[in-house]
N, C-alpha and C. Protein backbone atom coordinates (compact mmCIF):
# COMPACT_ATOMS: atom_id res chain seq x y z
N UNK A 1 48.97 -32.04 -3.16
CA UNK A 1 48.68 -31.41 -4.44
C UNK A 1 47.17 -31.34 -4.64
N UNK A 2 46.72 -30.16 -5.12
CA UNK A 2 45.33 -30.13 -5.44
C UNK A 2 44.97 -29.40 -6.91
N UNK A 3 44.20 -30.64 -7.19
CA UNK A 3 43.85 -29.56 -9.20
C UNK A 3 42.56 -28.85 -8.98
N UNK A 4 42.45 -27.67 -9.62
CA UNK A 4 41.78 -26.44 -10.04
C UNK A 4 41.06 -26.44 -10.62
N UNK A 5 39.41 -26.62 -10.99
CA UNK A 5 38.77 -25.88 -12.07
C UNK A 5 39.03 -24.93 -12.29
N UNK A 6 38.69 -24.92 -14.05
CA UNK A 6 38.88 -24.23 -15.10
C UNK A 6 38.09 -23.02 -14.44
N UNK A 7 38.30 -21.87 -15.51
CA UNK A 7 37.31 -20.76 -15.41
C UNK A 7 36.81 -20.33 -16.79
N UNK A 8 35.81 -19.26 -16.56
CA UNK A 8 35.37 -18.88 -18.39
C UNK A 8 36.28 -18.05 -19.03
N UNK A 9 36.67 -16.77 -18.02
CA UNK A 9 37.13 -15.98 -18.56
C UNK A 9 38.50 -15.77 -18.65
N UNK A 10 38.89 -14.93 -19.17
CA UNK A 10 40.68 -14.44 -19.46
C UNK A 10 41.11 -13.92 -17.71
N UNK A 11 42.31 -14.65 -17.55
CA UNK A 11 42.84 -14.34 -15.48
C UNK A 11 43.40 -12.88 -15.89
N UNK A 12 43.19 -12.26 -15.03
CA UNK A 12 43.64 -10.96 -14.40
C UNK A 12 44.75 -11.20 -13.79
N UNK A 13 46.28 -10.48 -13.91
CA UNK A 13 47.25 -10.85 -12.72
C UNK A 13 47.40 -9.42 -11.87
N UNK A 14 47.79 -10.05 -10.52
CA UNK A 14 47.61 -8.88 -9.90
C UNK A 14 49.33 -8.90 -8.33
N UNK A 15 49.54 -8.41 -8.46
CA UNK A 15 50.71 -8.67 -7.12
C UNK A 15 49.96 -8.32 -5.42
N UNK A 16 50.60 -9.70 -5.22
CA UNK A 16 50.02 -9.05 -3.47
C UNK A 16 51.40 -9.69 -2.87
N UNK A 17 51.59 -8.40 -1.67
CA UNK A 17 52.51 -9.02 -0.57
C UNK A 17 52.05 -9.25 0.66
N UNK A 18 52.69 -10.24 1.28
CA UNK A 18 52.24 -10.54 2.45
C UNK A 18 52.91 -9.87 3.72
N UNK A 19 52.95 -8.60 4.27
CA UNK A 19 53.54 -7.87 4.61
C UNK A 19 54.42 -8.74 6.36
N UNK A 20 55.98 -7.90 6.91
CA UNK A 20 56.53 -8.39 8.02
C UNK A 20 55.76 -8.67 9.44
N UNK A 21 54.69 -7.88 8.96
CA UNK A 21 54.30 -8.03 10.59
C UNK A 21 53.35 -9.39 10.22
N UNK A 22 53.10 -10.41 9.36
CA UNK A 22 52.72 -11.01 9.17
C UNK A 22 53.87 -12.47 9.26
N UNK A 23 54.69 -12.44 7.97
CA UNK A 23 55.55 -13.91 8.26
C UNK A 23 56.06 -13.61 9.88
N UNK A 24 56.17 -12.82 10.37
CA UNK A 24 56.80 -13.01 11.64
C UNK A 24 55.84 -13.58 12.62
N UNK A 25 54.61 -14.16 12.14
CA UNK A 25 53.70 -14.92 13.03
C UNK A 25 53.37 -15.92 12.11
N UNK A 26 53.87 -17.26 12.39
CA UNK A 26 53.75 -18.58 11.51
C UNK A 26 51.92 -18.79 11.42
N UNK A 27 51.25 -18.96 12.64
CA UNK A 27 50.14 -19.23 12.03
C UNK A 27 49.10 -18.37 11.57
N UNK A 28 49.44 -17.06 11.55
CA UNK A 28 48.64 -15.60 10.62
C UNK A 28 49.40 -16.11 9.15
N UNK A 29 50.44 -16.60 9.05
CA UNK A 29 50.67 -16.40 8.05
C UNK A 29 50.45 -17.69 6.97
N UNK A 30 50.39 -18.99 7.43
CA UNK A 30 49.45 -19.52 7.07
C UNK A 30 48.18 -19.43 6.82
N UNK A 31 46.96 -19.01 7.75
CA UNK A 31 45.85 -18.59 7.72
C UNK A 31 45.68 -17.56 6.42
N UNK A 32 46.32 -16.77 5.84
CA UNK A 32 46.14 -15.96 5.13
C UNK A 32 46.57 -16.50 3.73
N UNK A 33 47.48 -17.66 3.87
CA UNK A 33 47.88 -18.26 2.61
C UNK A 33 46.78 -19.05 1.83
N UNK A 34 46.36 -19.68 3.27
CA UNK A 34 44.96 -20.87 3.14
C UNK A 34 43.60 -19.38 2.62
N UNK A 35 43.73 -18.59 2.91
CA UNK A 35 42.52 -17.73 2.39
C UNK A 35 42.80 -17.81 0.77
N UNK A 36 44.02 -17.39 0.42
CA UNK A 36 44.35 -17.10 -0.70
C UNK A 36 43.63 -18.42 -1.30
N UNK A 37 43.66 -19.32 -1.31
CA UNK A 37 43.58 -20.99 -1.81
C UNK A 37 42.29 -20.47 -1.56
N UNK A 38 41.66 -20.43 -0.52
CA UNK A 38 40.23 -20.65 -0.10
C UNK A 38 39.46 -19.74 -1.33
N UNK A 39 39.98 -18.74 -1.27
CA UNK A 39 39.68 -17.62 -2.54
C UNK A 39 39.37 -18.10 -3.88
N UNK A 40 40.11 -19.08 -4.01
CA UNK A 40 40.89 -19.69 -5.93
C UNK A 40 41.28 -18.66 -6.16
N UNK A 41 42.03 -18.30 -5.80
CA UNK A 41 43.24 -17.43 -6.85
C UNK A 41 44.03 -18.62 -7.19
N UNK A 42 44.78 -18.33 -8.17
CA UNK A 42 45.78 -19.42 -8.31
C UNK A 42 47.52 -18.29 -8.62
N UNK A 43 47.87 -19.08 -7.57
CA UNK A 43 49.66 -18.50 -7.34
C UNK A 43 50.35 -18.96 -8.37
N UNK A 44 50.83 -17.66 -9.28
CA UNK A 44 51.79 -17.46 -10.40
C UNK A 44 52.89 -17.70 -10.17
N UNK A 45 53.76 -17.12 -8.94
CA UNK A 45 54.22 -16.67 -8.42
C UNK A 45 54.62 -16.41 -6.93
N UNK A 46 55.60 -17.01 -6.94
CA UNK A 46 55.57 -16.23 -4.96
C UNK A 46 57.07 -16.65 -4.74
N UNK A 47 57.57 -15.76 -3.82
CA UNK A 47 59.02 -15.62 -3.08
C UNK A 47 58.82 -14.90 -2.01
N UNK A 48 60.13 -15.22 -1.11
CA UNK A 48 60.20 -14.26 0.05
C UNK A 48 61.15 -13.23 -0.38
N UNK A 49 61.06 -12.14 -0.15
CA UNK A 49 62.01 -11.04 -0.86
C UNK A 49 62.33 -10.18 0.70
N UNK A 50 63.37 -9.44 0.92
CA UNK A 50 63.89 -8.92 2.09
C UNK A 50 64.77 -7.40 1.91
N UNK A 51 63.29 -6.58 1.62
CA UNK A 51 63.77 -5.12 0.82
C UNK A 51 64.77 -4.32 1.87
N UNK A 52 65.79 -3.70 1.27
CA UNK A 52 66.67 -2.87 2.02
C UNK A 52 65.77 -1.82 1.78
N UNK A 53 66.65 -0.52 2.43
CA UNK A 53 65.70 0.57 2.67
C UNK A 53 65.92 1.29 1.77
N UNK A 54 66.64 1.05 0.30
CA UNK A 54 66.62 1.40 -0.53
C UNK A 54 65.57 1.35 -1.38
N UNK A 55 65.36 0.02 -1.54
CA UNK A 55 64.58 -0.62 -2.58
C UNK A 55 63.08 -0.43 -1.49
N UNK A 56 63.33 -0.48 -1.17
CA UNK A 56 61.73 -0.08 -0.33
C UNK A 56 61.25 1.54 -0.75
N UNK A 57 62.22 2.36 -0.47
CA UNK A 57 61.93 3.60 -0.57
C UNK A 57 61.67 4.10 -2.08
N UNK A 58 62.11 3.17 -3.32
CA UNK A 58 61.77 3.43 -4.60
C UNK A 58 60.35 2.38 -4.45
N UNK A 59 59.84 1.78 -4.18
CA UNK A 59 58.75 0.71 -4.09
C UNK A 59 57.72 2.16 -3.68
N UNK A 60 57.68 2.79 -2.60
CA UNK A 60 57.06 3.83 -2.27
C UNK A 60 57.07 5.13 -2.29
N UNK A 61 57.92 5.17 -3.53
CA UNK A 61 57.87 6.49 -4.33
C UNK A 61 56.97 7.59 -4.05
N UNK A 62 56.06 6.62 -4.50
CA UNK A 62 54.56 7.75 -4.75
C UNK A 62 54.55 8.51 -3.77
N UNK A 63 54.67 7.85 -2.74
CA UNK A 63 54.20 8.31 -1.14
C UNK A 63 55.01 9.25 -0.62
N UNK A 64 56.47 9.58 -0.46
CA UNK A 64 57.36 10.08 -0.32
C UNK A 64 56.96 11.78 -0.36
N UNK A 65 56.77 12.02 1.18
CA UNK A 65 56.19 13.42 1.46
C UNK A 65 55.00 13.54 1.91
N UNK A 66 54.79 12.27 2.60
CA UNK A 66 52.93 11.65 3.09
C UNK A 66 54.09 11.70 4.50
N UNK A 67 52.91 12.42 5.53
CA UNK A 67 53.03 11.48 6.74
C UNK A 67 53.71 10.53 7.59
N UNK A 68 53.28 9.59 6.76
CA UNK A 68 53.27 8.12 6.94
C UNK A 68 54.54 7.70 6.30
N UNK A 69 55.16 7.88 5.19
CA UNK A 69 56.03 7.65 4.42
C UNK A 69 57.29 6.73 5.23
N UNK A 70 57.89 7.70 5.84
CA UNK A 70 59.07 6.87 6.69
C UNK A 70 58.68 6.21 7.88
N UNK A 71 57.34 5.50 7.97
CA UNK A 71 57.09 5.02 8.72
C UNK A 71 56.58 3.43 8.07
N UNK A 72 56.26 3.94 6.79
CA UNK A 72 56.05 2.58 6.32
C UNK A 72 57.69 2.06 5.86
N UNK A 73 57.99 2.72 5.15
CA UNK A 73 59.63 2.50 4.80
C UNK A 73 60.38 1.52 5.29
N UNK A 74 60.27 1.90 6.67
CA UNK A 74 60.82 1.87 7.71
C UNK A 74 60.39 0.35 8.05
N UNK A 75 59.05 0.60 8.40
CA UNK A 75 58.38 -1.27 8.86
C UNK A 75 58.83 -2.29 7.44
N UNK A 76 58.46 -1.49 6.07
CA UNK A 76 59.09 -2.73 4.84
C UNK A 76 59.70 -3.25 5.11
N UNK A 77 61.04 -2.50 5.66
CA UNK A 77 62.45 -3.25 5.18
C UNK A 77 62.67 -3.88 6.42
N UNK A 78 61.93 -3.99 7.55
CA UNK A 78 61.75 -4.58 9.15
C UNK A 78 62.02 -6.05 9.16
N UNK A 79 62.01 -7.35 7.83
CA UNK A 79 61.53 -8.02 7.85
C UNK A 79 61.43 -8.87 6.85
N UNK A 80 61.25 -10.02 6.75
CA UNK A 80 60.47 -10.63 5.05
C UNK A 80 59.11 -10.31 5.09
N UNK A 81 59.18 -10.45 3.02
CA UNK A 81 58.09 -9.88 2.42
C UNK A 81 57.77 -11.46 1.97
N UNK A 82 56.25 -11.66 1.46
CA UNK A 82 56.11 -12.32 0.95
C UNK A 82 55.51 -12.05 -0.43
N UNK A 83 56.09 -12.03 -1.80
CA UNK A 83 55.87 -11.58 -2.57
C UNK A 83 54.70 -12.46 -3.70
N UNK A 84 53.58 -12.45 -4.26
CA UNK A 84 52.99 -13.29 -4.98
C UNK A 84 52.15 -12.50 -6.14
N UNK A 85 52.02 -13.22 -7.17
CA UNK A 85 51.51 -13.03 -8.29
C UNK A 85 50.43 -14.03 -7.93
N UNK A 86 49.05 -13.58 -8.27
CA UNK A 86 47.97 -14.35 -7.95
C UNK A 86 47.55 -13.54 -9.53
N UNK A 87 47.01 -14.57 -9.55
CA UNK A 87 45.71 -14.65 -10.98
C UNK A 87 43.98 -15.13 -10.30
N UNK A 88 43.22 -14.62 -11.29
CA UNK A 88 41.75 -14.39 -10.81
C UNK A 88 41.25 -13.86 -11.87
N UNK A 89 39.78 -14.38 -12.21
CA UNK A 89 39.33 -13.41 -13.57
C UNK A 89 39.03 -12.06 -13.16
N UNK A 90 38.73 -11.42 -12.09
CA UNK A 90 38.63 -10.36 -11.58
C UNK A 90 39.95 -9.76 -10.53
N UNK A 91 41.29 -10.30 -10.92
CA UNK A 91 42.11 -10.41 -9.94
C UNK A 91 42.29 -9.31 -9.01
N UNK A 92 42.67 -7.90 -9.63
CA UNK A 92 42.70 -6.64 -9.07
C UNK A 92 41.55 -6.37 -7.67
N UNK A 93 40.12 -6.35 -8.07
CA UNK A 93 39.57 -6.17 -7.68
C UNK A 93 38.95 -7.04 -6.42
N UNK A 94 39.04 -8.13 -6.92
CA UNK A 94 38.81 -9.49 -5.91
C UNK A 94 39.92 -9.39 -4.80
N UNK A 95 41.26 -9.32 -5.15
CA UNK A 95 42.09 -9.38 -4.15
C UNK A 95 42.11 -8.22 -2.82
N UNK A 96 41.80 -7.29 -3.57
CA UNK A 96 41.48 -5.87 -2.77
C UNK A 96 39.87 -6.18 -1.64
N UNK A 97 39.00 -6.93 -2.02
CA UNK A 97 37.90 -7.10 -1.83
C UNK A 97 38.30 -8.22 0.09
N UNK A 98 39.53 -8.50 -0.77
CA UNK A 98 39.62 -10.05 0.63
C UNK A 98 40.44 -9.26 1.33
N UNK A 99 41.57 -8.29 1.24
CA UNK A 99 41.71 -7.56 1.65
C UNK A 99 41.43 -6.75 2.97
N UNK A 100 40.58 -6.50 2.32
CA UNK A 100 39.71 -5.23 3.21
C UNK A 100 40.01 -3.64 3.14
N UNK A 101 39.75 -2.53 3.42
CA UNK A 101 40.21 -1.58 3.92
C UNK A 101 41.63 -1.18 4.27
N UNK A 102 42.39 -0.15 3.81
CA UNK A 102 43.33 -0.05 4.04
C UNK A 102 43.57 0.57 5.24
N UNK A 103 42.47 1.74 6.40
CA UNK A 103 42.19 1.51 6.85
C UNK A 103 42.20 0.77 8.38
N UNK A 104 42.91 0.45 9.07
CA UNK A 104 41.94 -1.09 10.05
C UNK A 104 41.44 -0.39 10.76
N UNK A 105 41.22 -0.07 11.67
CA UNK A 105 40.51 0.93 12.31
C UNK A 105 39.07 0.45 12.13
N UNK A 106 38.71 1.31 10.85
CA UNK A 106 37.54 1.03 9.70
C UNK A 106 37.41 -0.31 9.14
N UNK A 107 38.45 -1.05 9.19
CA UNK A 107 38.25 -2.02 8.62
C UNK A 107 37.26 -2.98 10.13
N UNK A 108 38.05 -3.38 11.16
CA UNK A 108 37.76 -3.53 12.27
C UNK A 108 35.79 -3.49 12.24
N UNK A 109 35.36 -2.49 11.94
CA UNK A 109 34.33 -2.63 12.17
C UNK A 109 33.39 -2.96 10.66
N UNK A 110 33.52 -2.45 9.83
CA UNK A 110 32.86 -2.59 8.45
C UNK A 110 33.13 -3.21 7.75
N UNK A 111 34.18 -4.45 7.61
CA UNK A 111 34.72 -5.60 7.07
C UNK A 111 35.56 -6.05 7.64
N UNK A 112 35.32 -7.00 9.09
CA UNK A 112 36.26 -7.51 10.25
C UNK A 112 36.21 -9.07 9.38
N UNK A 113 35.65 -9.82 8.55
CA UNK A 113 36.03 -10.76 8.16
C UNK A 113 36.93 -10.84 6.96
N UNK A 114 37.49 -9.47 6.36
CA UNK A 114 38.55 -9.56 5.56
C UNK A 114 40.07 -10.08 5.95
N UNK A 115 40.96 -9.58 5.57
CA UNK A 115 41.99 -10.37 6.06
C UNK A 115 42.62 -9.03 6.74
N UNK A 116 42.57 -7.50 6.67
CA UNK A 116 42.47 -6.67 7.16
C UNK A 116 41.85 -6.73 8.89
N UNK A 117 40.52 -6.67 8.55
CA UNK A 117 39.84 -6.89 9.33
C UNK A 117 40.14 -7.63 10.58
N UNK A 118 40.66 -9.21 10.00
CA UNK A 118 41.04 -9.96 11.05
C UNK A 118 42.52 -10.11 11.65
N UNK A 119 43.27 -9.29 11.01
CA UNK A 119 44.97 -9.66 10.93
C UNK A 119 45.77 -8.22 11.58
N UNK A 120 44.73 -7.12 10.73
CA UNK A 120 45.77 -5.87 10.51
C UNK A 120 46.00 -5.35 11.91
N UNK A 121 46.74 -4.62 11.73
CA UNK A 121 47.05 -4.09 13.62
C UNK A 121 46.98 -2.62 13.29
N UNK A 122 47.52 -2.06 12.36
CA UNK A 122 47.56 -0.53 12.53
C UNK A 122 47.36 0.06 10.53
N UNK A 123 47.17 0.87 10.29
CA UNK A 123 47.48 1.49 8.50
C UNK A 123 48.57 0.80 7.89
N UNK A 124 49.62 1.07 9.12
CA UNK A 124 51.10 0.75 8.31
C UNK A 124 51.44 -1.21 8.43
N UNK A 125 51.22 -1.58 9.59
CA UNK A 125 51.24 -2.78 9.85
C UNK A 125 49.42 -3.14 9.51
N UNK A 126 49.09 -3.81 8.18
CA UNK A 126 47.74 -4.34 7.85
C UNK A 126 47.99 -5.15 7.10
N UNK A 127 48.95 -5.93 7.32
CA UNK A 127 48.77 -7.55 7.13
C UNK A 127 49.44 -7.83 5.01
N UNK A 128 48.73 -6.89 4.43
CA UNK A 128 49.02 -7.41 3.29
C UNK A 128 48.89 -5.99 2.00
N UNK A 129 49.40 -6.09 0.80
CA UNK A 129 49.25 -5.20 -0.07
C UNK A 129 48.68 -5.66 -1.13
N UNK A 130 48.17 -5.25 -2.40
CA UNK A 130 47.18 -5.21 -3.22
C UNK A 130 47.09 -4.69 -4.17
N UNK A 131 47.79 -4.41 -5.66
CA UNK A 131 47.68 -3.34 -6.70
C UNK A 131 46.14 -3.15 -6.62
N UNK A 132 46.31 -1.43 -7.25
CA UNK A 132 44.93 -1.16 -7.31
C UNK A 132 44.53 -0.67 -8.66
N UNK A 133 45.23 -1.21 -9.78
CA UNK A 133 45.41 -0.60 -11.20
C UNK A 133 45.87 -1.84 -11.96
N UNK A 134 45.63 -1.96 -13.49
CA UNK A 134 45.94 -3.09 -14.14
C UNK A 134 47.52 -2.07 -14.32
N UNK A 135 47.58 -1.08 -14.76
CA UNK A 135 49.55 -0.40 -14.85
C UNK A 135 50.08 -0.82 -13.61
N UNK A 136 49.19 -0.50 -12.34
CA UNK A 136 49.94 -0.71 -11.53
C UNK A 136 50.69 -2.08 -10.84
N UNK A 137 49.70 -2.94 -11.17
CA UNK A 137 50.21 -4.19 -11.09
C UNK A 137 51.42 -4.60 -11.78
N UNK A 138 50.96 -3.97 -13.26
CA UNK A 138 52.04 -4.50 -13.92
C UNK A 138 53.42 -3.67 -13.23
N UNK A 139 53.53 -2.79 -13.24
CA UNK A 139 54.52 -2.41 -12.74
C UNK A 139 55.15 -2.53 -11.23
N UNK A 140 54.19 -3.10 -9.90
CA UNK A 140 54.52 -3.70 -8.79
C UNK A 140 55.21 -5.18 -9.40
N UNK A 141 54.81 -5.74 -10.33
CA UNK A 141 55.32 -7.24 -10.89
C UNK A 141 56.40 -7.03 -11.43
N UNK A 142 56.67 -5.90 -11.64
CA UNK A 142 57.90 -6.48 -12.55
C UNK A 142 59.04 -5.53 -11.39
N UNK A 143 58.56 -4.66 -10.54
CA UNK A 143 59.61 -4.56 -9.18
C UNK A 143 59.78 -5.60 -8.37
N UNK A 144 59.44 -6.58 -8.32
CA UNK A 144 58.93 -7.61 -7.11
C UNK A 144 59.92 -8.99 -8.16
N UNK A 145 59.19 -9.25 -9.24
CA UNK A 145 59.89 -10.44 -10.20
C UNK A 145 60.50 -9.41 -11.40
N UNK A 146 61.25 -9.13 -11.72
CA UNK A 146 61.96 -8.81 -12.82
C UNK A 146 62.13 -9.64 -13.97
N UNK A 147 62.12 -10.79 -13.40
CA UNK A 147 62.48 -12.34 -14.32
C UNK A 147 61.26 -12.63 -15.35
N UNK A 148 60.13 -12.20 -14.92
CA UNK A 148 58.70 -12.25 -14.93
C UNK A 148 58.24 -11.40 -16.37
N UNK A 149 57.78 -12.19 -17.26
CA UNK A 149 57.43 -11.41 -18.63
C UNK A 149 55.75 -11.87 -18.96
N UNK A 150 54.66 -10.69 -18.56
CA UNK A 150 53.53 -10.46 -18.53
C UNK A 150 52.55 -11.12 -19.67
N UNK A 151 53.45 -11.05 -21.05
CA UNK A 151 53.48 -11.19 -22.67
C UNK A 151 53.70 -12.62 -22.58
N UNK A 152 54.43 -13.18 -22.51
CA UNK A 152 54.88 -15.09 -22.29
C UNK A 152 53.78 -15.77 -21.60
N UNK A 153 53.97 -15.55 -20.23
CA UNK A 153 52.77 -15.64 -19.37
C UNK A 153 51.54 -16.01 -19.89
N UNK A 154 50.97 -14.91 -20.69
CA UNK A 154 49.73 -14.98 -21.45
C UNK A 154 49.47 -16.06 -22.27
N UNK A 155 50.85 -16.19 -23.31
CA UNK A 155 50.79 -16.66 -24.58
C UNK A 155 51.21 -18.00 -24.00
N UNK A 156 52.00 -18.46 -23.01
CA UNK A 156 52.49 -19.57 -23.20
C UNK A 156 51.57 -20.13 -21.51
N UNK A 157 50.99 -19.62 -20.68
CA UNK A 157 50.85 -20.39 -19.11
C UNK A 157 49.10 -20.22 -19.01
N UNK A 158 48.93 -19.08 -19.16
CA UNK A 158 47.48 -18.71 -19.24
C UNK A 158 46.29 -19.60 -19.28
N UNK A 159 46.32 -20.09 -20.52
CA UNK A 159 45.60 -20.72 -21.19
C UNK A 159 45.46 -22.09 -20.28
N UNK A 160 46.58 -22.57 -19.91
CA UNK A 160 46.41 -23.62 -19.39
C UNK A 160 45.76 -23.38 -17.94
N UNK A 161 47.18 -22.46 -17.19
CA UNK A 161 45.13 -21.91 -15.71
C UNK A 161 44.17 -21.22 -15.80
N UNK A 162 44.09 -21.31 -16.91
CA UNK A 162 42.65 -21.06 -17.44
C UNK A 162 41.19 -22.19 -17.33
N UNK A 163 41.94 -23.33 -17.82
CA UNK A 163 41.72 -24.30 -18.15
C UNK A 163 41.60 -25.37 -16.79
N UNK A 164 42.46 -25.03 -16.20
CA UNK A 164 42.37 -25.62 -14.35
C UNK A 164 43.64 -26.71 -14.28
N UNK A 165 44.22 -26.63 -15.33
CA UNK A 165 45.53 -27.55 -16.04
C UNK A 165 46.58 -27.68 -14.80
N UNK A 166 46.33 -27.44 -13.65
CA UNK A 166 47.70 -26.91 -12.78
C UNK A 166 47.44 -27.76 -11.68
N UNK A 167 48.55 -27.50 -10.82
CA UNK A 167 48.72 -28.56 -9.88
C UNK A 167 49.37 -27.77 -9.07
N UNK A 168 48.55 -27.78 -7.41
CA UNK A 168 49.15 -26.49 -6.55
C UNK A 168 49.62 -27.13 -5.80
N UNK A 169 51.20 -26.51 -5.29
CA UNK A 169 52.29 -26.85 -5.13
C UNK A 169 52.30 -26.73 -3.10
N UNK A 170 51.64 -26.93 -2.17
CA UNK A 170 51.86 -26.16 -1.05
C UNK A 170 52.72 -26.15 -0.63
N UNK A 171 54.17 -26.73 -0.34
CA UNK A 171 55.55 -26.16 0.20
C UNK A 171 56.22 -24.81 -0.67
N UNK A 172 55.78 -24.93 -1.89
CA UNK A 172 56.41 -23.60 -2.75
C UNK A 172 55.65 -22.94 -2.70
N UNK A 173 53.83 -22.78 -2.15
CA UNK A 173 53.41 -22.07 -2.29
C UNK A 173 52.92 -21.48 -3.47
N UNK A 174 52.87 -22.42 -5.27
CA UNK A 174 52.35 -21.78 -6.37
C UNK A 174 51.92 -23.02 -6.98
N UNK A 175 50.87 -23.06 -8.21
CA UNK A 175 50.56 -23.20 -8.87
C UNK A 175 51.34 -23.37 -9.98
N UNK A 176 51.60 -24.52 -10.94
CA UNK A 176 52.33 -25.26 -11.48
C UNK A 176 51.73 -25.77 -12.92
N UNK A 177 51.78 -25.83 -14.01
CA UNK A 177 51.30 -26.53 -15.51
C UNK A 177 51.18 -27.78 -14.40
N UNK A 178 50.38 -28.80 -14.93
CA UNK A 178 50.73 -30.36 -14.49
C UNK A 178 51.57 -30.78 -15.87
N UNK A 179 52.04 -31.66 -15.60
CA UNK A 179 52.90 -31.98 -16.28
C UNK A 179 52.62 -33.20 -17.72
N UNK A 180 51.16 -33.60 -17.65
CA UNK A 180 50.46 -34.05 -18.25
C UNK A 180 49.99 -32.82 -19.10
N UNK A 181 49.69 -31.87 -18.79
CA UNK A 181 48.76 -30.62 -19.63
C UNK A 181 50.18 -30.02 -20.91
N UNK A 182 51.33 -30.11 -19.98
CA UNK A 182 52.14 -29.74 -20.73
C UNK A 182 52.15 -30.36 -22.33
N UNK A 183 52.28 -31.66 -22.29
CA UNK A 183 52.37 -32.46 -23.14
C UNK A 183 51.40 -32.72 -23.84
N UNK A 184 50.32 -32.29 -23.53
CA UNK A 184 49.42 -32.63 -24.54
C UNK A 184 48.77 -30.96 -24.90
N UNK A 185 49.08 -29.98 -24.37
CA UNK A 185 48.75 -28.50 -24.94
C UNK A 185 50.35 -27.96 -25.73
N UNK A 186 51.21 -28.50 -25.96
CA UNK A 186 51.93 -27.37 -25.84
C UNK A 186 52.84 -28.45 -26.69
């Protein structure tokens, strides 16, 4: 278990997955968990989720008539996902930043120490995903956790990892109230 400093500002939440061509290699996929930590983000959130090619193909809506489309589709549902809600006062942007390039190719050479950079193998297989919008997050979060209410969150968890109140969990992979903070905030 490890506790968190606080931060100044109000956390940003943002969804990232940890894409198949990734859990299917135990120590990439560690390495990229330990970035996340290394980062301070602090994990809201996280599950393994295992999209049919249904639910994949509404996940990538947008895209549907790209190229690429049934090719990513296709690799989604290949596999487990690793699904996480990370918080960050800059979350959106920071997470995209460790990231890298969507890209690898480009990434490869102009940010090879991202997680892109060092992980990704091809556009479609690059290691990890990233909202790139505060709507869009919200709305990758609530395809990913349904259970998950953005409004509560705020009012009732926030404040406390805000505060550095938490206690990170590494077999579950998240970030936790401590159980001391509970009781005396709440």
């Amino acid at each position: 278990m490890i506790m968190r400093m606080g931060t100044q500002g109000r956390l940003q939440l943002t969804l990232a997955l940890i894409k198949p061509d990734v859990t299917r290699v135990p120590y990439v996929f560690e390495a990229i968990k330990q970035r996340i930590i290394d980062e301070q983000f602090l994990v809201v959130r996280s599950k393994e989720v295992r999209l049919r090619q249904k639910q994949t193909e509404k996940f990538y809506e947008e895209h549907r008539g790209k190229f690429f489309y049934n090719r990513l589709v296709t690799f989604m549902a290949s596999g487990p996902t690793q699904a996480l809600i990370l918080a960050h006062e800059d979350a959106i942007k920071r997470w995209r930043e460790v990231m890298g390039p969507t890209k690898v190719y480009r990434t490869k050479y102009e940010a090879p120490d991202t997680i892109r950079g060092t992980y990704g193998l091809t556009d479609t297989r690059n290691a990890t995903h990233g909202s790139d919008a505060e709507d869009t997050a919200t709305q990758e979060t609530k395809f990913f956790f349904p259970e998950f209410c953005r409004k509560t969150w705020y009012e009732k968890e926030e404040p406390a990892f805000r505060r550095g109140q938490v206690i990170f969990h590494k077999k579950e992979f998240v970030h936790r109230i401590s159980a001391s903070s509970q009781e005396q905030w709440w």
